[in-house]
Protein backbone atom coordinates (compact mmCIF):
# COMPACT_ATOMS: atom_id res chain seq x y z
CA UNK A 1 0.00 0.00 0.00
CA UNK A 2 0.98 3.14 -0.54
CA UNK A 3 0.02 6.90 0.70
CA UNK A 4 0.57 10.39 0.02
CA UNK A 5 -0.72 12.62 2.82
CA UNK A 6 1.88 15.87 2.22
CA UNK A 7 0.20 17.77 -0.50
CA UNK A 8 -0.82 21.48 -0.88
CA UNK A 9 -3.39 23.16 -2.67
CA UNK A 10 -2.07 26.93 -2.04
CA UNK A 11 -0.89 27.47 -5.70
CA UNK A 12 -4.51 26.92 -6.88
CA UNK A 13 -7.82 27.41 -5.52
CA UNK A 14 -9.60 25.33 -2.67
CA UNK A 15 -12.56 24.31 -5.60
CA UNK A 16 -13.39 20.74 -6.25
CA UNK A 17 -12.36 20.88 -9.32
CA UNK A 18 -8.80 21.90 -8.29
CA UNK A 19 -8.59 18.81 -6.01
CA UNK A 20 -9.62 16.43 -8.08
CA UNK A 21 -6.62 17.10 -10.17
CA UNK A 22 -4.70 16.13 -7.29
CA UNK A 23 -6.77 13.01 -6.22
CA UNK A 24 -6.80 11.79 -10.14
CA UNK A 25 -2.92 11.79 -10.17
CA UNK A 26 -2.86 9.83 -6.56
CA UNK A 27 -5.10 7.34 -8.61
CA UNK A 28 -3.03 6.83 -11.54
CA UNK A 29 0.12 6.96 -9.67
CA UNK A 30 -1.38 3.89 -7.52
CA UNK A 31 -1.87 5.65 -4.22
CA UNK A 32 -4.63 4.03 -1.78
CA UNK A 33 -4.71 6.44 1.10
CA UNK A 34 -4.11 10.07 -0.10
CA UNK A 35 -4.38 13.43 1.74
CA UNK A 36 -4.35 17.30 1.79
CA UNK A 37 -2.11 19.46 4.40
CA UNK A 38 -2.64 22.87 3.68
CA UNK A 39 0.20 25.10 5.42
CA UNK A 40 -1.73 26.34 8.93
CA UNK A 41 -0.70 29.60 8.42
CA UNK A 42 -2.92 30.14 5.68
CA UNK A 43 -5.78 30.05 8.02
CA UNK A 44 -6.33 33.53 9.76
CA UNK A 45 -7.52 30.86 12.71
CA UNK A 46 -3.73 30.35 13.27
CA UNK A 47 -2.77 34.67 13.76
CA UNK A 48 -2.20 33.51 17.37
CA UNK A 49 0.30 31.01 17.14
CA UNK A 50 3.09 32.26 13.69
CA UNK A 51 3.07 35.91 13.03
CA UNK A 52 6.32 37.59 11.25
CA UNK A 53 5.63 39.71 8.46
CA UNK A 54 6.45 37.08 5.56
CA UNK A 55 3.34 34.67 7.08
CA UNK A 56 0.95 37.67 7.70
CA UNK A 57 1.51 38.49 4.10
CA UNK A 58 -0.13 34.99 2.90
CA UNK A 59 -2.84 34.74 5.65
CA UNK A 60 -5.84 34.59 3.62
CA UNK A 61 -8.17 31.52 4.08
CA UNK A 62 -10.56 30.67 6.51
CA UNK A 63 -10.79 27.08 8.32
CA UNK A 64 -14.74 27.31 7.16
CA UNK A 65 -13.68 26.89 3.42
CA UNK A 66 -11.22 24.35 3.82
CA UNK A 67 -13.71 22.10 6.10
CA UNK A 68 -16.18 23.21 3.58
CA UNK A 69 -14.25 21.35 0.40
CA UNK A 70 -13.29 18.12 1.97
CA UNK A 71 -17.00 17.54 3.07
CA UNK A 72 -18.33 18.79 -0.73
CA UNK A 73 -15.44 15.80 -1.97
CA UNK A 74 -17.25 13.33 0.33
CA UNK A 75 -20.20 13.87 -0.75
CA UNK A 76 -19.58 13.46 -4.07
CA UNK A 77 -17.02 10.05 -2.92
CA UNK A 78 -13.96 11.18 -3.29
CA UNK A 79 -11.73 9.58 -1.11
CA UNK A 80 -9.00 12.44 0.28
CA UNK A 81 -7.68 12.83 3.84
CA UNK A 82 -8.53 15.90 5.46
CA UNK A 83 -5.34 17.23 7.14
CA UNK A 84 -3.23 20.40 8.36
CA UNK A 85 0.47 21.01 7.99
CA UNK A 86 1.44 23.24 11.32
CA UNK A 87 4.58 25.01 11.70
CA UNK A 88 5.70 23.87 15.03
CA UNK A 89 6.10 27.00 17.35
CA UNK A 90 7.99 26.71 20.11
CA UNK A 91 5.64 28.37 23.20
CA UNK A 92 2.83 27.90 21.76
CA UNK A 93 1.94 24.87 22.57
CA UNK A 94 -1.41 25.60 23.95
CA UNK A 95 -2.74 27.49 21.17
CA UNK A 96 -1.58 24.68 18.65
CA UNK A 97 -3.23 22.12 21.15
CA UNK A 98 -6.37 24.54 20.24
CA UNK A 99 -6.61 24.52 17.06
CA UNK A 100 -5.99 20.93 16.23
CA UNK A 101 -8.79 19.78 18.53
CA UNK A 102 -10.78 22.58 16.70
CA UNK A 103 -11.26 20.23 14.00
CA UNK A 104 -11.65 16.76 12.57
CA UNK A 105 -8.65 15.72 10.93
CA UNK A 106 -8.04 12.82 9.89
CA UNK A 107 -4.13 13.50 10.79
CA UNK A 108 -2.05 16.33 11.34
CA UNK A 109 1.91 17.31 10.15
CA UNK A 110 4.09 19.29 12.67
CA UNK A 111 7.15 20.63 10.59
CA UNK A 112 9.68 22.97 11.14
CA UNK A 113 10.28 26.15 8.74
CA UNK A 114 11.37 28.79 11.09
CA UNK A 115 14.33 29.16 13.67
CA UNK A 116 13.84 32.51 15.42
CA UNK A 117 12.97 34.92 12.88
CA UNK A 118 14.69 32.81 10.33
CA UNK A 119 13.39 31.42 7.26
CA UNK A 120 15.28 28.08 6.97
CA UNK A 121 13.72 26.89 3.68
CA UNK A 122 12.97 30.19 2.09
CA UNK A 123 14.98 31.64 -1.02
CA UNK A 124 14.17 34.92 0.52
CA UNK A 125 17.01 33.99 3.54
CA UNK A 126 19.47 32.42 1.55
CA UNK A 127 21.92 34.98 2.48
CA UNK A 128 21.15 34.65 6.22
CA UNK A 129 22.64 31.09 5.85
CA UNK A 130 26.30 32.55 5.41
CA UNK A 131 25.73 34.78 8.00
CA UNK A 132 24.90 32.20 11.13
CA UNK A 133 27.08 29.32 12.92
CA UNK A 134 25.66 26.36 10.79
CA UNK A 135 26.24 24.13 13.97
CA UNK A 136 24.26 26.40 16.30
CA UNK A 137 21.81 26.50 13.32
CA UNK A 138 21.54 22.65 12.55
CA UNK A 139 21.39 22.40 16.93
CA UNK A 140 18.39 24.80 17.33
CA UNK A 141 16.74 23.09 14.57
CA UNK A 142 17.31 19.74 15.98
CA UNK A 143 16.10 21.14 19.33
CA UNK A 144 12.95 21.84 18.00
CA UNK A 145 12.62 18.24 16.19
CA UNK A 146 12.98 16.96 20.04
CA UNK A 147 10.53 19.47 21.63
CA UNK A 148 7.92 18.91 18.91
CA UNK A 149 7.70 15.73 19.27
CA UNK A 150 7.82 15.82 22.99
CA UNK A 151 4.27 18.04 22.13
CA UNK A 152 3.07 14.68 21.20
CA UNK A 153 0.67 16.94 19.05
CA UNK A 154 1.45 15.28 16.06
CA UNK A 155 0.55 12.51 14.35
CA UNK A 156 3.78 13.17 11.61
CA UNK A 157 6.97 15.32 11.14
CA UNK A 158 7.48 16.42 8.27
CA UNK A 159 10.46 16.42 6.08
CA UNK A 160 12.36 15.83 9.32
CA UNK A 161 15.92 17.29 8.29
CA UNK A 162 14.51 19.72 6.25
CA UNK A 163 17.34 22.23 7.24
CA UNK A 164 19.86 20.30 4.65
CA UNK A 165 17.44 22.04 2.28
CA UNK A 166 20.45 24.40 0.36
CA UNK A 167 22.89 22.10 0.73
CA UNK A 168 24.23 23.74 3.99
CA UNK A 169 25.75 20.43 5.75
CA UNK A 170 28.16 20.24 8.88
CA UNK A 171 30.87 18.11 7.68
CA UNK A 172 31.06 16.58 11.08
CA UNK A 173 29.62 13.02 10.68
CA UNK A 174 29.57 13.17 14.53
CA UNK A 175 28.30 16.21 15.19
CA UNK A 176 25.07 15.18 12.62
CA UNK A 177 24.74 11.55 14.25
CA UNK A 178 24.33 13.13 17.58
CA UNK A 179 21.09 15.60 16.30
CA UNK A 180 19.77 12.67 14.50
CA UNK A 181 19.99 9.97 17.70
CA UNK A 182 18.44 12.85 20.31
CA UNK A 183 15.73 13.47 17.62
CA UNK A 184 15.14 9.76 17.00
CA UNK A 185 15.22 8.97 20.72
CA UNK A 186 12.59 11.44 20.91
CA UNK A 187 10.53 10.78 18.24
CA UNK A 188 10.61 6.88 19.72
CA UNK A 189 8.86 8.56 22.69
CA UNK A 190 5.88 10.08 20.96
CA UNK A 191 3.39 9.32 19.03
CA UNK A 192 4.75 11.03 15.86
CA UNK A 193 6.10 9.32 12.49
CA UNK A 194 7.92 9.93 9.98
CA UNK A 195 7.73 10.59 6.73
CA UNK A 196 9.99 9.43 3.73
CA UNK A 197 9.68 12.54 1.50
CA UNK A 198 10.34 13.06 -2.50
CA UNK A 199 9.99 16.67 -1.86
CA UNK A 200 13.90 17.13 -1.31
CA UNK A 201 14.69 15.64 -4.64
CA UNK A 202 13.23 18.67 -6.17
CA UNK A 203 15.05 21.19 -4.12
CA UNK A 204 18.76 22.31 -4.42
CA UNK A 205 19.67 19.75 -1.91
CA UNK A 206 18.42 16.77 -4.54
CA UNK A 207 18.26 14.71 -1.79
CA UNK A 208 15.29 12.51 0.06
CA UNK A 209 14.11 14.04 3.40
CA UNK A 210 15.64 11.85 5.31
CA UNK A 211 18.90 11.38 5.18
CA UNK A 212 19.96 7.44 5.50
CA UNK A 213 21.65 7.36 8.38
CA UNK A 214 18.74 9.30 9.96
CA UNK A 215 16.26 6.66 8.78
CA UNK A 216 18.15 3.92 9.46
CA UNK A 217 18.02 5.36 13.23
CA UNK A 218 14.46 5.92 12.85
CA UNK A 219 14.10 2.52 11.93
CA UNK A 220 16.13 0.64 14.75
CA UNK A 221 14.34 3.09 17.62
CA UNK A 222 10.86 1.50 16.35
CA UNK A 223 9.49 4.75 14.51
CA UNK A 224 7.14 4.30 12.05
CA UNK A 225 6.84 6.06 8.91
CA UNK A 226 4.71 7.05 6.08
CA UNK A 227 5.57 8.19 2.06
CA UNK A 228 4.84 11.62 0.91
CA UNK A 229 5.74 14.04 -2.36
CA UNK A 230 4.71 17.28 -0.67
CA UNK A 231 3.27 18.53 -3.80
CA UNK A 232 2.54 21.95 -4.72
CA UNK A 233 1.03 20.86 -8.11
CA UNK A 234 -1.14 17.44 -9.40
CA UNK A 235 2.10 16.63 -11.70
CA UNK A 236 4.00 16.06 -8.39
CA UNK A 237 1.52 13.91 -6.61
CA UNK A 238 3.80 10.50 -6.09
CA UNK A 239 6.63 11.68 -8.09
CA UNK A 240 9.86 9.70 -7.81
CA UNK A 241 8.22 7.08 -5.12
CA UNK A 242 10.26 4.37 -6.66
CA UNK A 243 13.10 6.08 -4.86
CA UNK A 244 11.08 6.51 -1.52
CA UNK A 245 10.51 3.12 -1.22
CA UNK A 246 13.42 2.07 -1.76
CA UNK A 247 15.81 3.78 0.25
CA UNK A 248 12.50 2.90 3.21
CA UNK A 249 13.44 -1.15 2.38
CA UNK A 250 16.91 -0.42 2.12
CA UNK A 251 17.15 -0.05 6.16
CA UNK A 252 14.32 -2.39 6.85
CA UNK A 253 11.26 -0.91 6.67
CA UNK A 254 8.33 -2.82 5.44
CA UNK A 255 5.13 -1.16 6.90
CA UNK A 256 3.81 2.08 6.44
CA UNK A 257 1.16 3.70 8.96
CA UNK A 258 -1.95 5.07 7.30
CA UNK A 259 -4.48 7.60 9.23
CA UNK A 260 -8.08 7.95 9.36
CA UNK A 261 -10.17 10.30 12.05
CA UNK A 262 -7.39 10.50 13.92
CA UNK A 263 -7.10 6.43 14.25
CA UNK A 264 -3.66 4.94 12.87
CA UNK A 265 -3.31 1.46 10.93
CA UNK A 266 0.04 0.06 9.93
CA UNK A 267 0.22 -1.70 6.81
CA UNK A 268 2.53 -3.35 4.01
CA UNK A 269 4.93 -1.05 2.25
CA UNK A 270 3.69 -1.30 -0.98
């Protein structure tokens, strides 16, 4: 079996129509248990948990609408997972608690975009890369992979080392072993998975989110995980899977957890 439950619909419109493109490609591409995770702080719902002024700027949907689609696709049968993707915000732990309860998801993604005031993943920071310690970077992101899944708010992380994303890497195998076992260990101690992500294949990095060694961690600590593409577009709905899957049975993996209201169901890697 396979799923897909990282996808956005933010360069588009939240119509029917617009989704189905999305859930037709899951279809052809052979994927059973597919989902939507808008970004959270899309949602003016969310203006009390991530403010700066690059999120305020793209604030403009309302939680109403997006409930509002997924029940018009069920009523018409589409089958599509109704999901959130929240950045995790350290803090604010009581307002994300909130708004996740505020709603019937059938699972929800806690990722990790922002360190401070800095946009980790954003071509609009770039420059702020050669301008920090990328240890102290790569350790306050790594502290917040530990802290979010202490939240055990989550039901997934996504793209869990994400800040590889421009090819900034400590050369240090050590030093990067060390943030991957205290997240793992961590992540072992929640509820959260993982997910094996194509999404980093079409970034600078050209990588898969994870990195082996992280995975193979994840996988000897007991973690389960789940495949996504992250798409922005229908084209990229399952793209490059082939690859997910097998770098996931490379270190052992063969069961993937799916999600439904909340419950989870592990299942064979397809």
């Amino acid at each position: 079996m396979l799923t897909d439950y990282h996808n956005h619909l933010e360069k588009g419109t939240l119509s029917l129509e617009y989704l189905k493109q999305f859930t037709d490609m899951a279809n052809h591409r052979g994927i059973e248990h597919f989902g939507i995770s808008e970004h959270a702080y899309h949602f003016y719902q969310t203006a009390d948990i991530l403010r700066n002024p690059w999120v305020d700027e793209r604030r403009y949907y309302d939680m109403k609408d997006y409930v509002a689609l997924f029940h018009q696709a069920w009523r018409e049968g589409m089958d599509v997972k109704m999901s959130i993707e929240m950045d995790y915000t350290p803090g604010k732990h009581k307002e994300m608690e909130k708004f996740i309860h505020g709603y019937e998801f059938d699972y929800v993604i806690g990722s990790i975009h922002w360190i401070g005031d800095f946009g980790i993943d954003l071509a609009e920071y770039i420059e702020e890369w050669d301008k920090r310690d990328l240890h102290e970077t790569y350790t306050k992101y790594f502290d917040q992979v530990v802290t979010l899944a202490e939240s055990n708010l989550f039901d997934i992380i996504g793209h869990i080392d994400l800040v590889k994303i421009f090819k900034y890497i400590p050369k240090e195998e050590e030093f990067l072993l060390a943030q991957y076992d205290r997240a793992t260990t961590a992540l072992a101690n929640s509820k959260t998975c993982v997910e094996v992500s194509t999404a980093g294949l079409r970034k600078v990095v050209k990588e898969l989110y994870p990195d082996k060694r992280l995975l193979q961690m994840c996988y000897q600590k007991g973690i389960p995980i789940v495949l996504s593409s992250d798409a922005h577009l229908p084209k990229d709905v399952g793209a490059d899977y082939h690859q997910a899957i097998k770098l996931a049975k490379e270190v052992g993996y063969q069961t993937i957890m799916t999600f439904s209201k909340g419950e989870r169901k592990e299942v064979p890697l397809g």
